[in-house]
PDB file of N, CA and C in Angstrom:
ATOM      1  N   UNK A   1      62.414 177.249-166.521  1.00  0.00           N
ATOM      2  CA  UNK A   1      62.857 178.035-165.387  1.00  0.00           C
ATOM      3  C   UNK A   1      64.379 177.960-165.316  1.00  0.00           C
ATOM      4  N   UNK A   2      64.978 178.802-164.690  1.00  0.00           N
ATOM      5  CA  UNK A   2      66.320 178.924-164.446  1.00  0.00           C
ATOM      6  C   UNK A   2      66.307 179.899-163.584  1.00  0.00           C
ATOM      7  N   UNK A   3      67.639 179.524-162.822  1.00  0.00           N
ATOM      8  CA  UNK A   3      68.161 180.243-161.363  1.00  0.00           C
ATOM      9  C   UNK A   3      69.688 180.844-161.750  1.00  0.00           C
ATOM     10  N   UNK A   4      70.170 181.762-161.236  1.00  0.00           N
ATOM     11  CA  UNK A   4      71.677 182.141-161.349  1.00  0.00           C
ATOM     12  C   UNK A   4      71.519 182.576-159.817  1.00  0.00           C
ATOM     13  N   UNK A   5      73.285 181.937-159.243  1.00  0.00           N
ATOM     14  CA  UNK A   5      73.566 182.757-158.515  1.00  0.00           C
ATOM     15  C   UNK A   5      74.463 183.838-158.482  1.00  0.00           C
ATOM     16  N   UNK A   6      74.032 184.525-157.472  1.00  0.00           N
ATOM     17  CA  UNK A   6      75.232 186.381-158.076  1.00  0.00           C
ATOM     18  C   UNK A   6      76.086 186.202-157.143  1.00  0.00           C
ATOM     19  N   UNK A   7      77.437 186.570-158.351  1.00  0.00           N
ATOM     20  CA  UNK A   7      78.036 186.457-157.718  1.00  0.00           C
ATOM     21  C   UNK A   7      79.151 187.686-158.065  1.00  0.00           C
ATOM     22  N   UNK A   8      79.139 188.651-157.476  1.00  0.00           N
ATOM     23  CA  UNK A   8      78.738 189.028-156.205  1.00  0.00           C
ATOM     24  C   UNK A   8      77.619 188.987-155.926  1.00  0.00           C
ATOM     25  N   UNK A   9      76.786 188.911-155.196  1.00  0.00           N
ATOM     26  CA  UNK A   9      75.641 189.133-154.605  1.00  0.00           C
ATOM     27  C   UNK A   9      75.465 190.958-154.444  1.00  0.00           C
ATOM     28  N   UNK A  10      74.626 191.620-154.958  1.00  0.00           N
ATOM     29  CA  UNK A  10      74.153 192.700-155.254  1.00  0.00           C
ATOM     30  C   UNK A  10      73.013 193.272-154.246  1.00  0.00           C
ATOM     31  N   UNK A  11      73.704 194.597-153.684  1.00  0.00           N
ATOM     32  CA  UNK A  11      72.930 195.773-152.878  1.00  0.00           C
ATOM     33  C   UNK A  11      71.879 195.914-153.656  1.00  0.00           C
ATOM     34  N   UNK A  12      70.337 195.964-153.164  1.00  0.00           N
ATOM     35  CA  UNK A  12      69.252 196.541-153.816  1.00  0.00           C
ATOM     36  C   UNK A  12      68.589 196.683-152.651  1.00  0.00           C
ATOM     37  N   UNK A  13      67.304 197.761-153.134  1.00  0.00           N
ATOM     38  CA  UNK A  13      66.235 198.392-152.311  1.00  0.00           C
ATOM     39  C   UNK A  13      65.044 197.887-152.626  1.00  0.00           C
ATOM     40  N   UNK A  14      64.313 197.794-151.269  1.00  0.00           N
ATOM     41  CA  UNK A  14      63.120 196.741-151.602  1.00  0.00           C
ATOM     42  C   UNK A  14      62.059 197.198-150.881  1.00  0.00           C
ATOM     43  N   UNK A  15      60.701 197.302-151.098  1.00  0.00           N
ATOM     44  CA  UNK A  15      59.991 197.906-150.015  1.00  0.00           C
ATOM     45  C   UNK A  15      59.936 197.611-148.695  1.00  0.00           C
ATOM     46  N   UNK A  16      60.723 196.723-148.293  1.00  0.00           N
ATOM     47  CA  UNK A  16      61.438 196.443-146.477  1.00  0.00           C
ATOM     48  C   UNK A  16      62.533 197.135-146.102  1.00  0.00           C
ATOM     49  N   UNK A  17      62.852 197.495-147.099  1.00  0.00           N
ATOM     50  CA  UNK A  17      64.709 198.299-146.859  1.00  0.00           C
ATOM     51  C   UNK A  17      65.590 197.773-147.934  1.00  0.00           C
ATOM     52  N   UNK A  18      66.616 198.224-147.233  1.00  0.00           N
ATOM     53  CA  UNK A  18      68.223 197.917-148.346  1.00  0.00           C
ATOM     54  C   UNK A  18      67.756 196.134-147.846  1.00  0.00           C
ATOM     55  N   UNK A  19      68.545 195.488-148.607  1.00  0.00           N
ATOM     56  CA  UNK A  19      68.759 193.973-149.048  1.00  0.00           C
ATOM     57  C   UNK A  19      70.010 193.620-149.754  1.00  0.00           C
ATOM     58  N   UNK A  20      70.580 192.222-149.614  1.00  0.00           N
ATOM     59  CA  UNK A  20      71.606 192.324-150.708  1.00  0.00           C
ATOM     60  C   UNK A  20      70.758 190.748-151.611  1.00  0.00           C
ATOM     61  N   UNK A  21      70.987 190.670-152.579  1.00  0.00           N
ATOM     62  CA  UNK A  21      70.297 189.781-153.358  1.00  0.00           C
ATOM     63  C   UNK A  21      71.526 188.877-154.040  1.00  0.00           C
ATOM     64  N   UNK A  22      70.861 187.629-153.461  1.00  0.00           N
ATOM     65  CA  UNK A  22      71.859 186.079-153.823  1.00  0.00           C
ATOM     66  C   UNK A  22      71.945 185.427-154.759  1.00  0.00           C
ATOM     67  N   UNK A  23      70.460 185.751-155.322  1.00  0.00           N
ATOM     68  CA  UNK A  23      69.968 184.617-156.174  1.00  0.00           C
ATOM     69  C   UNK A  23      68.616 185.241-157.687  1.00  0.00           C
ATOM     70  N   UNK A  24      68.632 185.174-159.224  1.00  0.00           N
ATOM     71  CA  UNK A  24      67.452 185.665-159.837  1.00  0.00           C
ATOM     72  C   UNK A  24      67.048 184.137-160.348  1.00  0.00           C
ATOM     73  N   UNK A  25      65.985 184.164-160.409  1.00  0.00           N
ATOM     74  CA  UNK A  25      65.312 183.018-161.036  1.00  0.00           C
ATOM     75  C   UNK A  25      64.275 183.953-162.296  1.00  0.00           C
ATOM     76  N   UNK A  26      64.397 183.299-163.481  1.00  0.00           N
ATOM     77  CA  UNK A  26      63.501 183.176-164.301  1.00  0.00           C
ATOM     78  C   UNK A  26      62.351 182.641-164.565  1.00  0.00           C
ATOM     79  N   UNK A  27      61.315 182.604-164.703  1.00  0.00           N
ATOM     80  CA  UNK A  27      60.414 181.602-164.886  1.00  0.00           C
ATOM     81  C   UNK A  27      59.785 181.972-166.232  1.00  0.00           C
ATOM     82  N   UNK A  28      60.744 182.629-167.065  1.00  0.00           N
ATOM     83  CA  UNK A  28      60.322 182.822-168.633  1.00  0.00           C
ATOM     84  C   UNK A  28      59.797 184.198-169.165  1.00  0.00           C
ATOM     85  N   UNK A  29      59.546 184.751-170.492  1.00  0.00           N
ATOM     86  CA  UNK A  29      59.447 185.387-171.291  1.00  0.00           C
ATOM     87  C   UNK A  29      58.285 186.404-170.331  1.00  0.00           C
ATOM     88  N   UNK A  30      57.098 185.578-170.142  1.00  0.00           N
ATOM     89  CA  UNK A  30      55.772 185.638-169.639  1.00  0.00           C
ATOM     90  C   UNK A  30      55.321 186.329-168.511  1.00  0.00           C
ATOM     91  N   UNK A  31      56.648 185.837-167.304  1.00  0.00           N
ATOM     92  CA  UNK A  31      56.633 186.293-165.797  1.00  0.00           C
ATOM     93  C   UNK A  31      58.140 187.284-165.345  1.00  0.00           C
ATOM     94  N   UNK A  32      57.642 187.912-164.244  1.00  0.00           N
ATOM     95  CA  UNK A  32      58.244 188.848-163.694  1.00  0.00           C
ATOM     96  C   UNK A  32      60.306 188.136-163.400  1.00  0.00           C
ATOM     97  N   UNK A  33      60.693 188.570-163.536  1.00  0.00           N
ATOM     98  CA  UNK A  33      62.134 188.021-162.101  1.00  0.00           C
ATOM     99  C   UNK A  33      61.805 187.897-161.317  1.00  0.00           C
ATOM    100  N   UNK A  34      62.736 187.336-160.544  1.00  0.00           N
ATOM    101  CA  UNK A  34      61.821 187.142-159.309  1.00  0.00           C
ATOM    102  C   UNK A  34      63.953 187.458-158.270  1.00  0.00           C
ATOM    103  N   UNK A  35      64.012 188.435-157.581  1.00  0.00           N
ATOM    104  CA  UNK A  35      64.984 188.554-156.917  1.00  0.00           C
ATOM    105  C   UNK A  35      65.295 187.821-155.444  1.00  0.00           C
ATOM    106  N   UNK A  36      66.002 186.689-155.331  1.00  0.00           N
ATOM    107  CA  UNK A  36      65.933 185.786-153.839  1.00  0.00           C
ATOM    108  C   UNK A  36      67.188 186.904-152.910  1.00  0.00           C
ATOM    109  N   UNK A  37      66.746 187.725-151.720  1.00  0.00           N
ATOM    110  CA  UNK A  37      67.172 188.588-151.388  1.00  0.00           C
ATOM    111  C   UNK A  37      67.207 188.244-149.729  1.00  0.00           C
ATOM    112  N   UNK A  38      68.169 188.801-148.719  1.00  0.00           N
ATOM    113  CA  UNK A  38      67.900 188.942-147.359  1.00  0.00           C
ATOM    114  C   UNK A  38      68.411 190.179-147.317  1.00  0.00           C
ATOM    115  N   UNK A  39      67.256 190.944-145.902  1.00  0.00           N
ATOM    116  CA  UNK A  39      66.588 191.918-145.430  1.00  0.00           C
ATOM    117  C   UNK A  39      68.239 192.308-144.941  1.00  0.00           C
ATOM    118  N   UNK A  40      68.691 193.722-144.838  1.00  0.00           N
ATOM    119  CA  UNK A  40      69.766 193.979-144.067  1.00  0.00           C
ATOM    120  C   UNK A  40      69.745 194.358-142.484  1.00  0.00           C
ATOM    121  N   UNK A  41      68.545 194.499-142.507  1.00  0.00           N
ATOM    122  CA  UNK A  41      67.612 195.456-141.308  1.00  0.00           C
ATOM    123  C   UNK A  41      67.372 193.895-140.339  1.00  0.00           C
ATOM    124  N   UNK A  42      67.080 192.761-141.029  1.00  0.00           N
ATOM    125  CA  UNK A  42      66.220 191.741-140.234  1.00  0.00           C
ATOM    126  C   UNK A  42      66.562 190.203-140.501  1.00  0.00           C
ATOM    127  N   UNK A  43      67.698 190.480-141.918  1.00  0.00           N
ATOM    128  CA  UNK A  43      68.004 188.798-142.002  1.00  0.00           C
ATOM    129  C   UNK A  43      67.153 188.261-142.672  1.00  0.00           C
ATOM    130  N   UNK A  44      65.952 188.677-143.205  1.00  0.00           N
ATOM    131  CA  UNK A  44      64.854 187.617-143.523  1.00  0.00           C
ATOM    132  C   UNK A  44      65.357 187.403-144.425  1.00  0.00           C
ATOM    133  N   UNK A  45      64.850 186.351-145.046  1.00  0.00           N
ATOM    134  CA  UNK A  45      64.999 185.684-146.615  1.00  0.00           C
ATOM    135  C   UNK A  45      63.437 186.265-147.097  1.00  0.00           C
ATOM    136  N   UNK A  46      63.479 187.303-148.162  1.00  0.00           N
ATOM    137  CA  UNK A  46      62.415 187.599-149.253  1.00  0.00           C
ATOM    138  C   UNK A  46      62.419 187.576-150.684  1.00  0.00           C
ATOM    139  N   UNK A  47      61.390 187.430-151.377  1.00  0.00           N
ATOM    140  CA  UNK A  47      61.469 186.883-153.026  1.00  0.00           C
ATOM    141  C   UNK A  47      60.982 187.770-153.629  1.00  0.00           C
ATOM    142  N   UNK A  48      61.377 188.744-154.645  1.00  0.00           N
ATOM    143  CA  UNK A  48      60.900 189.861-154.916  1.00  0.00           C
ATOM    144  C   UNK A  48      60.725 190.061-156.467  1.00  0.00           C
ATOM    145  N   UNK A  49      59.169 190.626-156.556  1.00  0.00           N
ATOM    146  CA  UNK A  49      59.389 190.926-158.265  1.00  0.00           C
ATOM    147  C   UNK A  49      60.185 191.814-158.618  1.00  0.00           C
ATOM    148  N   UNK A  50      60.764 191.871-160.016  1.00  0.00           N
ATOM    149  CA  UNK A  50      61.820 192.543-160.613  1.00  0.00           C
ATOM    150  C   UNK A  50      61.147 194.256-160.279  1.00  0.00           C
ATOM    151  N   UNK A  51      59.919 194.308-160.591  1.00  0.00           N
ATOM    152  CA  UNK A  51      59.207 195.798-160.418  1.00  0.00           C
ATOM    153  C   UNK A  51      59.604 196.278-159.176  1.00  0.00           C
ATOM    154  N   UNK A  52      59.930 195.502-158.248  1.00  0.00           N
ATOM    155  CA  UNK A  52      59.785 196.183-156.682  1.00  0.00           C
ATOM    156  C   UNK A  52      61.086 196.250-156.378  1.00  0.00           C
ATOM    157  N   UNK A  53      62.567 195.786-157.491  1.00  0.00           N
ATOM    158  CA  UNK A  53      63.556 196.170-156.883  1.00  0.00           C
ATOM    159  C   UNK A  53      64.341 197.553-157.164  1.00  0.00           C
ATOM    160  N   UNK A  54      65.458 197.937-156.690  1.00  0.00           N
ATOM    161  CA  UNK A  54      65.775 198.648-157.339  1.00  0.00           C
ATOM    162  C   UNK A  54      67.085 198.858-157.037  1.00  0.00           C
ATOM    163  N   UNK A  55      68.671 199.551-157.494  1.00  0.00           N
ATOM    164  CA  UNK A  55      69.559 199.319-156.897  1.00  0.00           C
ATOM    165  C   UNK A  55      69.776 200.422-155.809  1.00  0.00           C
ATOM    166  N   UNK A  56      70.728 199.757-154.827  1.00  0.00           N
ATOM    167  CA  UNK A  56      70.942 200.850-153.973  1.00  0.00           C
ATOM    168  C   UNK A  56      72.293 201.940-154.524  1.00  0.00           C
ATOM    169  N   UNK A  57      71.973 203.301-153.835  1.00  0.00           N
ATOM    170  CA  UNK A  57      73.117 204.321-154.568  1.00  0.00           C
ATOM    171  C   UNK A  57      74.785 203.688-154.181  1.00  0.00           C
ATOM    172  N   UNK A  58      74.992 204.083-155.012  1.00  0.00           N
ATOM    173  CA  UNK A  58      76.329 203.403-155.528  1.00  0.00           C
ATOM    174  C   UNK A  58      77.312 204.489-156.170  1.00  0.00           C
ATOM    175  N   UNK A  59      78.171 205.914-155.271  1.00  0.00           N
ATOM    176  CA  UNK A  59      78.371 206.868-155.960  1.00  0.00           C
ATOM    177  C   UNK A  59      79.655 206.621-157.293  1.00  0.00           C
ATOM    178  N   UNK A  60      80.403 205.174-156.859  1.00  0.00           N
ATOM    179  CA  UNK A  60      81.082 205.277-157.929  1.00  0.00           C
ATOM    180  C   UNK A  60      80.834 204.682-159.540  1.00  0.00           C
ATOM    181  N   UNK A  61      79.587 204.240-159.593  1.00  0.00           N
ATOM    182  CA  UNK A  61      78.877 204.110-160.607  1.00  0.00           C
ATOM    183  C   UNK A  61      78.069 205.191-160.735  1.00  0.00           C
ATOM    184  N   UNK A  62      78.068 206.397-160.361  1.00  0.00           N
ATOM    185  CA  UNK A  62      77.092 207.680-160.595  1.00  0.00           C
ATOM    186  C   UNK A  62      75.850 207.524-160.150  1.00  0.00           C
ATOM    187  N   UNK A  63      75.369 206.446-159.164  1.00  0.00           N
ATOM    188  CA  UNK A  63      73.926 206.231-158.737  1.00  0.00           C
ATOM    189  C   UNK A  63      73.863 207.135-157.254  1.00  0.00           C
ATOM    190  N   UNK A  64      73.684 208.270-157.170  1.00  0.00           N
ATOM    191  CA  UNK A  64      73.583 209.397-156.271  1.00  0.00           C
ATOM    192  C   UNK A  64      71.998 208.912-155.542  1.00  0.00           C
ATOM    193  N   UNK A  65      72.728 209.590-154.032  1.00  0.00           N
ATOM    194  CA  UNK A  65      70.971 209.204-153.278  1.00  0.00           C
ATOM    195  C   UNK A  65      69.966 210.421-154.210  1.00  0.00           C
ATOM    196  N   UNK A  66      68.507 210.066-153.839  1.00  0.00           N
ATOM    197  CA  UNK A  66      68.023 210.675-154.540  1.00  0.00           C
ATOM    198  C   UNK A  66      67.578 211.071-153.182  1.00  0.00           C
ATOM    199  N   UNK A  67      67.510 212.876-153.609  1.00  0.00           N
ATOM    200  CA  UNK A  67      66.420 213.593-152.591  1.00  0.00           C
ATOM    201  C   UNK A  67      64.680 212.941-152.181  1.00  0.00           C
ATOM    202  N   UNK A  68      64.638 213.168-150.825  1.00  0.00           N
ATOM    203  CA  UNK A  68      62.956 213.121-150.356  1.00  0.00           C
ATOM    204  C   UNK A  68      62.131 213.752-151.279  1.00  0.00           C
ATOM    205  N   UNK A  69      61.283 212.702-151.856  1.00  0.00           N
ATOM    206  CA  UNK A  69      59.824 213.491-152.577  1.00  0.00           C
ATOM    207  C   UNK A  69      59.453 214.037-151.486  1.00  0.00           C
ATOM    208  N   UNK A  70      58.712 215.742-152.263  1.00  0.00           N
ATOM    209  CA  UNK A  70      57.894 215.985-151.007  1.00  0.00           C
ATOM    210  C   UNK A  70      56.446 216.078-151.113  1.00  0.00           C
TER     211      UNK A  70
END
């Protein structure tokens, strides 16, 4: 296992909302990431698989909001 902390700590989207994320831990080849994140909306501290994150738009890296599916 291994932990990094970010530094910066990184905007991502999570199925609770935007988040900024502190911390990735590894737990190997085998298992998911795992993203150590707090809620922007609520403060919580949540632990998130790599599948469920995603970054938030960021226009000067070209990451544009994406339109409502309809």
């Amino acid at each position: 296992m291994s932990m990094l902390q970010l530094n910066p700590p990184l905007p991502i989207k999570t199925p609770k909302g935007k988040a900024t994320a502190h911390a990735l831990i590894d737990y190997g080849p085998e298992n998911n990431l795992l993203w150590v994140s707090f809620q922007d909306d609520t403060g919580e501290c949540w632990t998130w698989q790599n599948k469920d994150v995603r970054a938030q738009e960021n226009i000067s890296y070209g990451r544009h909001p994406q339109p409502p599916e309809k």
